[in-house]
N, C-alpha and C. Protein backbone atom coordinates (compact mmCIF):
# COMPACT_ATOMS: atom_id res chain seq x y z
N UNK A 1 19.23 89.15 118.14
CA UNK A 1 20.67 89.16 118.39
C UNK A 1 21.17 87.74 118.28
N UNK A 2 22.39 87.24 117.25
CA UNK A 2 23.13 86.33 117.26
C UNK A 2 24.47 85.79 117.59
N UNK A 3 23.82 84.52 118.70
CA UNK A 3 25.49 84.89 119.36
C UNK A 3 26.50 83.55 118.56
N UNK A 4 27.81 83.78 118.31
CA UNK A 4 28.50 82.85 118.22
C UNK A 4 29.40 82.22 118.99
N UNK A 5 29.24 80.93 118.40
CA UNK A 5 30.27 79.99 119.09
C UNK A 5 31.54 79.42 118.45
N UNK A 6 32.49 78.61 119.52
CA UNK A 6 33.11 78.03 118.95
C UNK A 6 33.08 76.95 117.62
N UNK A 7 31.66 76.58 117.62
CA UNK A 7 31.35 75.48 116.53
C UNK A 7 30.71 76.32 115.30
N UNK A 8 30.52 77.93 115.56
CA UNK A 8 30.28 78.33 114.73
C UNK A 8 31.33 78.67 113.43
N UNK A 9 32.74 78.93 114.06
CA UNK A 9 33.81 78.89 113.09
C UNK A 9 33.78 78.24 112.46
N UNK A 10 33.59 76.65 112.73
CA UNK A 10 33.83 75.45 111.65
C UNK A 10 33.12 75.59 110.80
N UNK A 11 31.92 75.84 110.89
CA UNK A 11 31.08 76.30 109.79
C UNK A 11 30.83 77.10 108.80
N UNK A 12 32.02 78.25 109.34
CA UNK A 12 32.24 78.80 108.28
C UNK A 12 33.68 78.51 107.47
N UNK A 13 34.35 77.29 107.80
CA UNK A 13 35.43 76.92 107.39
C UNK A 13 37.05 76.74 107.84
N UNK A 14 36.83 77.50 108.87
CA UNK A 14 37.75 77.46 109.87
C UNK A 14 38.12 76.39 110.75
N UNK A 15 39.48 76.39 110.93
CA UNK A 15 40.02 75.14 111.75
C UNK A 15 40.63 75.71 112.45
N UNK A 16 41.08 75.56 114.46
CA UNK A 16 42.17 75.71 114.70
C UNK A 16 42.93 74.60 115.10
N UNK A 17 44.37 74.67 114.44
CA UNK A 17 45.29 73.68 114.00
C UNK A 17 46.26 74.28 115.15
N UNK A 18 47.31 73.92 115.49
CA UNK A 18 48.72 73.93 116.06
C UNK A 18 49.87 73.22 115.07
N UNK A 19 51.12 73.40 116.13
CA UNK A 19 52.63 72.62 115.58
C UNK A 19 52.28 71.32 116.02
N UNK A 20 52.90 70.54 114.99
CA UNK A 20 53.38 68.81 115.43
C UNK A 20 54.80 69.36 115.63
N UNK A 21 55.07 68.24 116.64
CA UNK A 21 55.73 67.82 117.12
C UNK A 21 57.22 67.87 116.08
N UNK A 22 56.95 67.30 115.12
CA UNK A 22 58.04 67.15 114.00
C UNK A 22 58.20 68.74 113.46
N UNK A 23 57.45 69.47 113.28
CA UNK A 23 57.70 70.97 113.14
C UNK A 23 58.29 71.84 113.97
N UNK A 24 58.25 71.42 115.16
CA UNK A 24 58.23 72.26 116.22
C UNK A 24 60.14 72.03 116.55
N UNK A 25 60.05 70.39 116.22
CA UNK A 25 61.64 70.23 115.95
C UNK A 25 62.64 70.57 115.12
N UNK A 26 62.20 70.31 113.94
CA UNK A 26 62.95 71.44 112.64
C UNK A 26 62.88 72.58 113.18
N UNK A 27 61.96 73.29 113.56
CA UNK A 27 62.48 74.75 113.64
C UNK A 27 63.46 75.07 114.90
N UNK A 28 63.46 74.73 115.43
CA UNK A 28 64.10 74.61 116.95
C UNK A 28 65.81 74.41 116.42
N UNK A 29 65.92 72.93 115.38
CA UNK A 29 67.06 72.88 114.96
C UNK A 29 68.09 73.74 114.03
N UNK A 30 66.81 74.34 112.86
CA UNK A 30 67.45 75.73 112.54
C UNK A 30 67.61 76.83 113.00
N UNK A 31 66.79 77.06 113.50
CA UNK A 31 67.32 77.90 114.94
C UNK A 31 68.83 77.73 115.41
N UNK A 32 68.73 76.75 115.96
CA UNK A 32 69.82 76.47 116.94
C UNK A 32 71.86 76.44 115.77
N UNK A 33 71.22 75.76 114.58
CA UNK A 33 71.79 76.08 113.51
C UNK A 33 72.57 77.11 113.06
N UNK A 34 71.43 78.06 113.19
CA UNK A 34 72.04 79.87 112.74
C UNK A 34 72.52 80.19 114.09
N UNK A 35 72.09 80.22 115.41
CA UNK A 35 72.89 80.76 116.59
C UNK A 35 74.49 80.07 116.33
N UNK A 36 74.83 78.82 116.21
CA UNK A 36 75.81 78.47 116.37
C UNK A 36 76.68 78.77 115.12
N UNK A 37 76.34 79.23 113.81
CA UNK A 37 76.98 79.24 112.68
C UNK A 37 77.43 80.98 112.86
N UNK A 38 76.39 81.65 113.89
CA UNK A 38 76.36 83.64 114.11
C UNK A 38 77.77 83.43 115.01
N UNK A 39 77.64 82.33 116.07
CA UNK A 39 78.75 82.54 117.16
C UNK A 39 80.14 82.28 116.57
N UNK A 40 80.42 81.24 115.42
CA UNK A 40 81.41 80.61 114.86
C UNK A 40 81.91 82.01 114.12
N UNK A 41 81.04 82.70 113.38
CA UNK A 41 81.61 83.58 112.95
C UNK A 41 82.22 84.80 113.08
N UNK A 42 81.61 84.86 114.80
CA UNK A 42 81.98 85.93 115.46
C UNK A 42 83.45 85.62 116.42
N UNK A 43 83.63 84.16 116.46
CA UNK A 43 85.21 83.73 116.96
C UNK A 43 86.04 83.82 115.72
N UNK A 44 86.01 83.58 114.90
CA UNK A 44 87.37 83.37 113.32
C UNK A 44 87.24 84.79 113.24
N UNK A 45 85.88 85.82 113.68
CA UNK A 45 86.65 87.51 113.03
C UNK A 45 87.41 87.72 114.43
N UNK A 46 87.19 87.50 115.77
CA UNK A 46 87.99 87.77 116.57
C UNK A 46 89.26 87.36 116.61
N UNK A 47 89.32 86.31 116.41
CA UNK A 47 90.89 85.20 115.98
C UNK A 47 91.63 86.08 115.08
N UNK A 48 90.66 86.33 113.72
CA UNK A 48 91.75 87.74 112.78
C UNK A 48 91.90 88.90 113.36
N UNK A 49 91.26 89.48 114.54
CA UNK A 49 91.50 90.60 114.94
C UNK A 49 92.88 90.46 116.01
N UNK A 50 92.90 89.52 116.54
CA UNK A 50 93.96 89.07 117.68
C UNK A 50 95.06 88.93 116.49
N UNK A 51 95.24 88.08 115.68
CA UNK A 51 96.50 87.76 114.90
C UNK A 51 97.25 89.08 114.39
N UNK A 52 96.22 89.76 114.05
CA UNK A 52 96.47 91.80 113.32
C UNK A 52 97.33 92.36 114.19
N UNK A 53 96.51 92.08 115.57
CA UNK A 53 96.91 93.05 116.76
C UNK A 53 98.22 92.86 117.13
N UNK A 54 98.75 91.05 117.24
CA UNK A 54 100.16 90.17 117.71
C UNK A 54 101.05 90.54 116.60
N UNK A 55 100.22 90.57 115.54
CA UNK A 55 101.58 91.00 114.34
C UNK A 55 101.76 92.17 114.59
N UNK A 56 101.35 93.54 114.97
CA UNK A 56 101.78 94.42 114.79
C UNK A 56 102.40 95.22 116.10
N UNK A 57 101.91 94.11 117.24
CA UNK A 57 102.46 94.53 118.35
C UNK A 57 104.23 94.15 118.38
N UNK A 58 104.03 92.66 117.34
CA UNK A 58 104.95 92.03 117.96
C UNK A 58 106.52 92.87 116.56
N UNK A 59 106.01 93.15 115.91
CA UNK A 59 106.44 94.31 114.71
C UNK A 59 107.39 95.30 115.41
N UNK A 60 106.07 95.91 116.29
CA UNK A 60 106.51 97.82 116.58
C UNK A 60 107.38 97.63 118.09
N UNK A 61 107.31 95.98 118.60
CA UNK A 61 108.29 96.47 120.03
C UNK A 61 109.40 96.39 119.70
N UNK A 62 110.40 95.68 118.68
CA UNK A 62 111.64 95.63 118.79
C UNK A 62 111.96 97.44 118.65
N UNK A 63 110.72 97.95 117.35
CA UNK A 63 111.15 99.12 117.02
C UNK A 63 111.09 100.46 117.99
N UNK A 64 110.43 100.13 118.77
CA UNK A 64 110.53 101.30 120.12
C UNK A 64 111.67 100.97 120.93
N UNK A 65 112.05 99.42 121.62
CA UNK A 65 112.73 99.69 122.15
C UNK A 65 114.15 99.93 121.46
N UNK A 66 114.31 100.07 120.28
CA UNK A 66 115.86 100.40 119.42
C UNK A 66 115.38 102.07 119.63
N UNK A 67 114.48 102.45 119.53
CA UNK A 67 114.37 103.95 119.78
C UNK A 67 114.59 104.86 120.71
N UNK A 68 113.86 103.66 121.91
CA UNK A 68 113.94 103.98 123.24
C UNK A 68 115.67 104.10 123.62
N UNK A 69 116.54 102.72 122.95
CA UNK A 69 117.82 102.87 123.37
C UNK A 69 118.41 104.27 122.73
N UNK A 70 118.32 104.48 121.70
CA UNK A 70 119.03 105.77 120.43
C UNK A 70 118.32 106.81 121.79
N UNK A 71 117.33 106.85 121.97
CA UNK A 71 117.14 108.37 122.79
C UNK A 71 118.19 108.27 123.93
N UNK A 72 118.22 107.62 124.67
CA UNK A 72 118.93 107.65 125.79
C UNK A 72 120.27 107.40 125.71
N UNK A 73 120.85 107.72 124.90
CA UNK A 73 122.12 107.34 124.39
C UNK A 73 122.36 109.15 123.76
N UNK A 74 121.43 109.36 122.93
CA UNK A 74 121.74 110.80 122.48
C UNK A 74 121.54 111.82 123.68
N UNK A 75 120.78 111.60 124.76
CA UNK A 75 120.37 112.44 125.77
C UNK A 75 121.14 112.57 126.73
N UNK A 76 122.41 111.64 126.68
CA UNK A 76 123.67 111.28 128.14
C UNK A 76 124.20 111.43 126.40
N UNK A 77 124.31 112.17 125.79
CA UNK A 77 125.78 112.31 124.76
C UNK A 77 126.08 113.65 124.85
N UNK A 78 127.40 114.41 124.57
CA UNK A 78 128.11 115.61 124.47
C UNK A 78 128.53 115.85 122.80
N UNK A 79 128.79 114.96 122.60
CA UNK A 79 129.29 115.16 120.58
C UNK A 79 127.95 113.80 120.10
N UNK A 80 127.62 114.60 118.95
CA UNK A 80 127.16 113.55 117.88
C UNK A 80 127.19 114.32 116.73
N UNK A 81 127.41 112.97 115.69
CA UNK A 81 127.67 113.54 114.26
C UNK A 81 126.86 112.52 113.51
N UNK A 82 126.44 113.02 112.37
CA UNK A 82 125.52 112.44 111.58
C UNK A 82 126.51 112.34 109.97
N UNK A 83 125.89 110.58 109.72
CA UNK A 83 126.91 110.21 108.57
C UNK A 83 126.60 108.91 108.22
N UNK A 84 127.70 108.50 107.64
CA UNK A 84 127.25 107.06 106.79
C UNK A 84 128.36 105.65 107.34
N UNK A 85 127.47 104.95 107.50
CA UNK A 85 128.41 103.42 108.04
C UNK A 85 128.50 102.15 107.03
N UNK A 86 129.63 101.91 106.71
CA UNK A 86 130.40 101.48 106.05
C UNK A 86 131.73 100.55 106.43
N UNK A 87 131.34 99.07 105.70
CA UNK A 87 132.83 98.03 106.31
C UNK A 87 133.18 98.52 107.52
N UNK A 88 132.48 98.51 108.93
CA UNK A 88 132.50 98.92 110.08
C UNK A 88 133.27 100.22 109.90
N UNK A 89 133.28 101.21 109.06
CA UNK A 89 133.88 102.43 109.59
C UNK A 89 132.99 103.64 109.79
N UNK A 90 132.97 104.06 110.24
CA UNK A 90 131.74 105.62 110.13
C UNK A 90 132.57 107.06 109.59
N UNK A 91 131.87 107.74 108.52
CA UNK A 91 132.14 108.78 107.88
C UNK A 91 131.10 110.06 108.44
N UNK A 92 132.03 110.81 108.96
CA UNK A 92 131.40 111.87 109.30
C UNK A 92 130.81 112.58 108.35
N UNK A 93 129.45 113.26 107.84
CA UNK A 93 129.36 114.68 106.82
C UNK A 93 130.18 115.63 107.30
N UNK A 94 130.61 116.34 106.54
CA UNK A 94 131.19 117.48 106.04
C UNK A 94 130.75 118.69 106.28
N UNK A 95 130.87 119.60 106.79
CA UNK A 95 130.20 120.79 107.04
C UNK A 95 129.98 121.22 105.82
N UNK A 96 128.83 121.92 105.67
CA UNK A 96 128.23 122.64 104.58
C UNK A 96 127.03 121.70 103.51
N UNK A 97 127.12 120.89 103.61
CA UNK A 97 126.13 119.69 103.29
C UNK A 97 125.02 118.98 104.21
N UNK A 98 124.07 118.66 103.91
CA UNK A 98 122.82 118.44 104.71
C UNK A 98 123.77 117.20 105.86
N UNK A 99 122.77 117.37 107.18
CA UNK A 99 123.77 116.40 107.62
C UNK A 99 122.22 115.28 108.17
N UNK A 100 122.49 114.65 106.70
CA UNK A 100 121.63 113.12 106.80
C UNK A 100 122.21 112.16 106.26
N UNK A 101 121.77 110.88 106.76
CA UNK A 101 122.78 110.08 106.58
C UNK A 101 122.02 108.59 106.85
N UNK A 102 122.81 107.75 106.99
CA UNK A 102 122.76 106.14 107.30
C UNK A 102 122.63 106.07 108.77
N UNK A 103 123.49 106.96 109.44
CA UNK A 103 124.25 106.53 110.74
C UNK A 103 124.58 108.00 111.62
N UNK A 104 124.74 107.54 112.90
CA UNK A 104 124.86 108.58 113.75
C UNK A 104 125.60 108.02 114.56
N UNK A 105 127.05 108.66 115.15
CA UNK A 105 127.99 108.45 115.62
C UNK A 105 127.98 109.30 117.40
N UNK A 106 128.02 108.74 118.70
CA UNK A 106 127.08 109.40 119.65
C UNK A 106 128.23 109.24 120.72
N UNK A 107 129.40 110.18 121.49
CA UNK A 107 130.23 110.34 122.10
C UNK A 107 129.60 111.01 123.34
N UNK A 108 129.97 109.92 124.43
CA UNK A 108 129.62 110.14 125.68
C UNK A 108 130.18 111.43 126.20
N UNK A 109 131.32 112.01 125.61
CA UNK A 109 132.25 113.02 126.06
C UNK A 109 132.49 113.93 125.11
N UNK A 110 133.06 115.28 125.44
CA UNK A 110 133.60 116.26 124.62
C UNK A 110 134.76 115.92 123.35
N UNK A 111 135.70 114.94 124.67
CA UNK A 111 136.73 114.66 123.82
C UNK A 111 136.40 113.03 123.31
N UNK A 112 136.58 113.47 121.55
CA UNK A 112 136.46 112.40 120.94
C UNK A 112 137.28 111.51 120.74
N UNK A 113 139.04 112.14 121.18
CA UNK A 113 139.47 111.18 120.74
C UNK A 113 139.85 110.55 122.19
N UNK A 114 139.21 110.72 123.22
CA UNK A 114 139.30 109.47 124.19
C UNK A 114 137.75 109.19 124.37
N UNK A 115 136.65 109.35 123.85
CA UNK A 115 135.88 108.71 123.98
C UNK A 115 135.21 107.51 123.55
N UNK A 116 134.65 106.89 124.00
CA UNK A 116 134.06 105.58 123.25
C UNK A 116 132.92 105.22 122.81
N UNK A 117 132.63 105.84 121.59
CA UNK A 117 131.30 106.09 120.61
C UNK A 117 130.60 104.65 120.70
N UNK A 118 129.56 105.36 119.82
CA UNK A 118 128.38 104.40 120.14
C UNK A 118 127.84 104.74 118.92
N UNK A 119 127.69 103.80 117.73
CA UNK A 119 127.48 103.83 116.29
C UNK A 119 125.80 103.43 116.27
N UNK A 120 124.69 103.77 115.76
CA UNK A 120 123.44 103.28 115.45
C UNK A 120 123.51 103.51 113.83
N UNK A 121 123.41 102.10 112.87
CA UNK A 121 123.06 102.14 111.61
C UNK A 121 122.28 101.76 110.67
N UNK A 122 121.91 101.65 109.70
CA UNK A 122 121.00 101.15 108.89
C UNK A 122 122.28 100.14 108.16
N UNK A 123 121.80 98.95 107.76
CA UNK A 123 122.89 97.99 106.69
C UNK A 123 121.90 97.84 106.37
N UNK A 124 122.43 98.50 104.32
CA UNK A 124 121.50 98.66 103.36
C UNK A 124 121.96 96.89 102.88
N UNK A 125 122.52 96.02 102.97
CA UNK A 125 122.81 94.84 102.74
C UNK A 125 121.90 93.85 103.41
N UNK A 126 121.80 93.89 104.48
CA UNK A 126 120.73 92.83 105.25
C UNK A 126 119.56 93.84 105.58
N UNK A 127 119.29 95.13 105.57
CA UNK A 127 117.84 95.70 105.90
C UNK A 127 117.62 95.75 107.59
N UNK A 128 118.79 95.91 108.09
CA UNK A 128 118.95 95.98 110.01
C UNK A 128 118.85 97.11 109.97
N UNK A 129 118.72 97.71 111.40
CA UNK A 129 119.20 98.95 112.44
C UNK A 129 120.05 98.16 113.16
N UNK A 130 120.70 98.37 113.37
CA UNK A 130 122.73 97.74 114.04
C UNK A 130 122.67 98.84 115.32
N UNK A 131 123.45 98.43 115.86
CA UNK A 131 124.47 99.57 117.20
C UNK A 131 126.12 98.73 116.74
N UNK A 132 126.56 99.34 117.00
CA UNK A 132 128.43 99.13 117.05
C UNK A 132 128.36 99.67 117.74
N UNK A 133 129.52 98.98 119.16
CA UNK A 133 129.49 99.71 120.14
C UNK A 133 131.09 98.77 120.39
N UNK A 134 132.30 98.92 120.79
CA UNK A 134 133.54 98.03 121.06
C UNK A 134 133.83 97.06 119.99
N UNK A 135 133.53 97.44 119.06
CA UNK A 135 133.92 96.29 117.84
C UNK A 135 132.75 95.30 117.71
N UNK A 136 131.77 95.58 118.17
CA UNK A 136 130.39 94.74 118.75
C UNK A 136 129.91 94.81 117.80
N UNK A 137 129.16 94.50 116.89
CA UNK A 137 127.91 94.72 116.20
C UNK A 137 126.55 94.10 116.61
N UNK A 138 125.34 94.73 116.84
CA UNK A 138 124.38 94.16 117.58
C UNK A 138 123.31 94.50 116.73
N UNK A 139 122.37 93.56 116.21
CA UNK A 139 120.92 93.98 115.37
C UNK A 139 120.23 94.30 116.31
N UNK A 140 119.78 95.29 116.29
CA UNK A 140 118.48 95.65 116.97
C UNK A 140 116.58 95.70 116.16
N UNK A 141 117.35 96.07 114.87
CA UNK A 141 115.45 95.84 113.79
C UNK A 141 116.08 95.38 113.04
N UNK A 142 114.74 94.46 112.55
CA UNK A 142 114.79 93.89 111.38
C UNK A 142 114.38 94.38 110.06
N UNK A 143 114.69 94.32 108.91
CA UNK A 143 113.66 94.80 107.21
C UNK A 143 113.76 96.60 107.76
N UNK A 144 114.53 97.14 108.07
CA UNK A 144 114.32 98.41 107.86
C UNK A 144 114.42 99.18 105.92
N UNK A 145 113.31 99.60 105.83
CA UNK A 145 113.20 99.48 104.39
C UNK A 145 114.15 100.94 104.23
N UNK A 146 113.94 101.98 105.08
CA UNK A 146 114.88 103.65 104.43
C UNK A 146 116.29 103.53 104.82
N UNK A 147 117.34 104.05 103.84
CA UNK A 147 118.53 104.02 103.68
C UNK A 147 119.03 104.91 105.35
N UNK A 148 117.62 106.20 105.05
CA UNK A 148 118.40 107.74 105.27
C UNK A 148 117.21 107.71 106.89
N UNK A 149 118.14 106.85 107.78
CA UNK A 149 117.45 107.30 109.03
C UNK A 149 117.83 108.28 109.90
N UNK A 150 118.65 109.11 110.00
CA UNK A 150 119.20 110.01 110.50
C UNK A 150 119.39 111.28 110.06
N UNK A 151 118.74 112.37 110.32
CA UNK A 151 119.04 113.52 110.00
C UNK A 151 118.97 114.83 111.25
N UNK A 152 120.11 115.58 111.50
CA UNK A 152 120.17 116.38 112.21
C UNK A 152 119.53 117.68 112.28
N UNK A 153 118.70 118.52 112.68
CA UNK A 153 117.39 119.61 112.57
C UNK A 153 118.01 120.66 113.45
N UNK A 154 117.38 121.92 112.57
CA UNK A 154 117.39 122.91 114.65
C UNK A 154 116.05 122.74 114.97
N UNK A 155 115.73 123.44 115.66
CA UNK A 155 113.84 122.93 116.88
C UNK A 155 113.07 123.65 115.95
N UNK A 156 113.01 124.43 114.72
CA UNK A 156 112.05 124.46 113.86
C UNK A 156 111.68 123.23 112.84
N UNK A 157 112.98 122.21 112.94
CA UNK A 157 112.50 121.10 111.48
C UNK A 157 113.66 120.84 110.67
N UNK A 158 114.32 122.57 110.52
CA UNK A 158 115.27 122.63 109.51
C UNK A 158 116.62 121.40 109.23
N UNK A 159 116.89 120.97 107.95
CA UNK A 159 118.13 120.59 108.29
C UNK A 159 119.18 121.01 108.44
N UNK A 160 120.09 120.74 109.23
CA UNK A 160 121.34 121.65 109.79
C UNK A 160 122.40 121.21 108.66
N UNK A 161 123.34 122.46 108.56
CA UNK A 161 124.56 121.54 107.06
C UNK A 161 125.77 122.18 108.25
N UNK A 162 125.78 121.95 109.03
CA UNK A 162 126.88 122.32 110.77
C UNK A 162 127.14 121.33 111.16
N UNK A 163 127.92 120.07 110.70
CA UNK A 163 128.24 118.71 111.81
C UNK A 163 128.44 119.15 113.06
N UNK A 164 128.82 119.97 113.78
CA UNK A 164 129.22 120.51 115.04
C UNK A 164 128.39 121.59 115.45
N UNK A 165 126.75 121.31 115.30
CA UNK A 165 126.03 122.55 115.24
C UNK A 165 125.98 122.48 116.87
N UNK A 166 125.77 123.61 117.57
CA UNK A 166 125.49 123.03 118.89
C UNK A 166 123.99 122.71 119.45
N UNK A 167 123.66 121.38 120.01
CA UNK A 167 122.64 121.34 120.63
C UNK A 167 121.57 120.88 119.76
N UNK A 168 121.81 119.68 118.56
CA UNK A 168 120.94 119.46 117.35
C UNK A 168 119.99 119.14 117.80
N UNK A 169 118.75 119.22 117.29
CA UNK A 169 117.40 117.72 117.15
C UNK A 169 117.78 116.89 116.41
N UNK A 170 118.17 115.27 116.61
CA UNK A 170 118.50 114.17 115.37
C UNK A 170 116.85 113.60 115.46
N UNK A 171 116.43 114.27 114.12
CA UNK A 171 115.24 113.17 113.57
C UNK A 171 115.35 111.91 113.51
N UNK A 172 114.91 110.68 114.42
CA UNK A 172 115.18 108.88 113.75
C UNK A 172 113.59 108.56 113.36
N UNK A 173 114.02 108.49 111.88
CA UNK A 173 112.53 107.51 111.51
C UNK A 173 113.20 106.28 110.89
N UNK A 174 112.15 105.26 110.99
CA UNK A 174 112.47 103.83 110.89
C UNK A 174 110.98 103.63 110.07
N UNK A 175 111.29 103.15 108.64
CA UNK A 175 110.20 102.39 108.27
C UNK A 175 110.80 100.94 108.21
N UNK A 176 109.72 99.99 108.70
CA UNK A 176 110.17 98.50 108.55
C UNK A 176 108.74 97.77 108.30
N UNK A 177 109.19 96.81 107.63
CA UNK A 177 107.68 95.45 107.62
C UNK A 177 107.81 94.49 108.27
N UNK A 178 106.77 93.77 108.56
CA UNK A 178 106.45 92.41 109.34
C UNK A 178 105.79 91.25 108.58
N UNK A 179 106.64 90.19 108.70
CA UNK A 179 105.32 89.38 108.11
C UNK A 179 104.42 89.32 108.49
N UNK A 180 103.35 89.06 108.21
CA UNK A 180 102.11 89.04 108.64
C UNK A 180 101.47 87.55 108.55
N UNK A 181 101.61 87.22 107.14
CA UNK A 181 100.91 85.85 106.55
C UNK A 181 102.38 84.95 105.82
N UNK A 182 102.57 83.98 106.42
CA UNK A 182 103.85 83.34 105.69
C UNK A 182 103.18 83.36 103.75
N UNK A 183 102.63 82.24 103.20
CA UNK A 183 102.35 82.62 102.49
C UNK A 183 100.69 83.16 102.00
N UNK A 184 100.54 84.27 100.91
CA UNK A 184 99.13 84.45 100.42
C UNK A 184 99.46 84.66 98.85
N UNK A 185 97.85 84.55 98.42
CA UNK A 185 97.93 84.44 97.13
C UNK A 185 96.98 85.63 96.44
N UNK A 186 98.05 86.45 95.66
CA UNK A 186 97.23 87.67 94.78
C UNK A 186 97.27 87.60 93.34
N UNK A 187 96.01 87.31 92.71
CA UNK A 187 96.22 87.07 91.54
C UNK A 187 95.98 85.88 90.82
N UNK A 188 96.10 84.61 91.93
CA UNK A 188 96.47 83.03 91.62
C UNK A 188 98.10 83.27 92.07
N UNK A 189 99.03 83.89 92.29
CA UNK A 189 100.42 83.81 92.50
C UNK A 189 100.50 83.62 93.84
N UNK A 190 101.59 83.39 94.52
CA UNK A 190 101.94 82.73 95.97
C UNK A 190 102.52 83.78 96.34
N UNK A 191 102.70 84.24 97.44
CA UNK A 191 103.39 85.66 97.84
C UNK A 191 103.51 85.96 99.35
N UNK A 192 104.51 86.37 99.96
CA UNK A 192 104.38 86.60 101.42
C UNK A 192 103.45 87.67 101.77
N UNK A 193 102.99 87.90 102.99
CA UNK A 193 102.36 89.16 103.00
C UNK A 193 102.96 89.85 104.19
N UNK A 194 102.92 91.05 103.82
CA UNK A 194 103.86 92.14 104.53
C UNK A 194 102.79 92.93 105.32
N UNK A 195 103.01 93.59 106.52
CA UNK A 195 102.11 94.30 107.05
C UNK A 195 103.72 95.86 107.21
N UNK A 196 103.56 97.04 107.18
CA UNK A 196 104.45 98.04 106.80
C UNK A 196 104.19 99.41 108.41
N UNK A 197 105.13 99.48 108.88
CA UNK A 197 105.16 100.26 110.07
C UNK A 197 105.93 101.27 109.85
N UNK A 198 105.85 102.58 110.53
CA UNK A 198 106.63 104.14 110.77
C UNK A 198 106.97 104.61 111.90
N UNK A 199 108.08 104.38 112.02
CA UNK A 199 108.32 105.11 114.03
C UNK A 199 109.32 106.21 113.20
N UNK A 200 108.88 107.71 114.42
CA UNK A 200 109.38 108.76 114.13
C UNK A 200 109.77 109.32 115.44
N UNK A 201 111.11 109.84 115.63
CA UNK A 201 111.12 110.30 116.92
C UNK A 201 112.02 111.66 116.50
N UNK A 202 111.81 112.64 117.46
CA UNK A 202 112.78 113.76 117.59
C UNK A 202 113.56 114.33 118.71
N UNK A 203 114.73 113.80 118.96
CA UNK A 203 115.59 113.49 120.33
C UNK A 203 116.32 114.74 120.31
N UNK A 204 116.81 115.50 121.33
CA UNK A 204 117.99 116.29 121.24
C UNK A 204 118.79 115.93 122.57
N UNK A 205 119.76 116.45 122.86
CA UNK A 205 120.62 116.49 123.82
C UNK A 205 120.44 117.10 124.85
N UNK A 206 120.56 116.84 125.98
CA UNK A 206 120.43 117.53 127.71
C UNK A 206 121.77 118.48 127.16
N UNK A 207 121.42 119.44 127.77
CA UNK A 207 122.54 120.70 128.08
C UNK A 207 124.12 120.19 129.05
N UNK A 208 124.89 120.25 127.59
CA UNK A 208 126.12 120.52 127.57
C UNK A 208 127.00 120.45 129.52
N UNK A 209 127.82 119.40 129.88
CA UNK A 209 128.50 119.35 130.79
C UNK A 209 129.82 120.02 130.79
């Protein structure tokens, strides 16, 4: 029986070696290298995820709360008519024709001609949602891109062609954009960049006083 030893390895060619010192440091430094280049990259995607989130938060609040106001305005209303706004005047539709429009005209009272309306519009000229309210004009959104935000429904969808239907659903959708990136470049060309939003609401009226 043959026993071996440690001095028998050498003999058959074997060495045991370790790290110097100088190895043991390079690796340590690339190491330390890639942790800090993994963490860097995991702050700039969070940084783009925060900027996404601020643009689009900061986008969709003007547009709720202009929504939030239009509901509560149609929900304390007795008359509304759906139509088009124009050189501050509002045009009612016409019975017998779809009643969609620019604008929606929203009377606190039965009687219109002592009441004191409350205009919500699209101006296809500057790309707003407006209120007129006392000769007031007030922006409420900005870049609203659709002409036709207003259209009057019964509670299946339908559009109503009844300006005086009783008890409508007024559909308000609002598409609008945000900047997102002042400028970017597609192509080699210089270009703003737009990020594109949809608020949809379907309001009707509290029962008739």
């Amino acid at each position: 029986m043959k026993l071996f030893t440690a001095n028998s390895e050498r003999t058959r060619g074997y060495s045991c070696q370790g790290f110097t010192l100088a190895e043991m440091l390079v690796a340590s430094t690339i190491f330390l290298v890639i942790i800090v280049a993994a963490m860097i990259s995991v702050q700039i995607y969070g940084l783009r995820v925060y900027n996404f989130a601020t643009a689009e938060v900061r986008a969709t609040t003007s547009g709720r709360q202009a929504v939030n106001d239009i509901r509560d305005h149609i929900r304390s209303a007795q008359t509304i008519y759906v139509g088009y706004y124009s050189n501050n005047v509002f045009f009612t539709n016409a019975s017998g024709i779809n009643q969609i429009g620019n604008a929606i005209q929203v009377y606190p009272t039965t009687n219109t001609a002592a009441g004191n309306p409350v205009v919500y519009f699209q101006d296809p000229t500057n790309l707003n949602l407006s209120m007129a309210s006392n000769g007031v004009v007030t922006v409420l959104v900005n870049l609203i891109t659709n002409y036709y935000c207003f259209q009057a429904e019964d509670f299946r969808g339908n559009v109503l062609t009844n300006a005086l239907q009783n008890n409508p659903v007024i559909d308000v959708t609002l598409l609008f954009s945000q900047l997102a990136f002042p400028i970017g470049y597609k192509g080699g060309v210089p270009a703003d960049a737009y990020n594109y939003y949809r608020l949809r609401t379907r309001i009707t009226m509290r029962v008739k006083s």
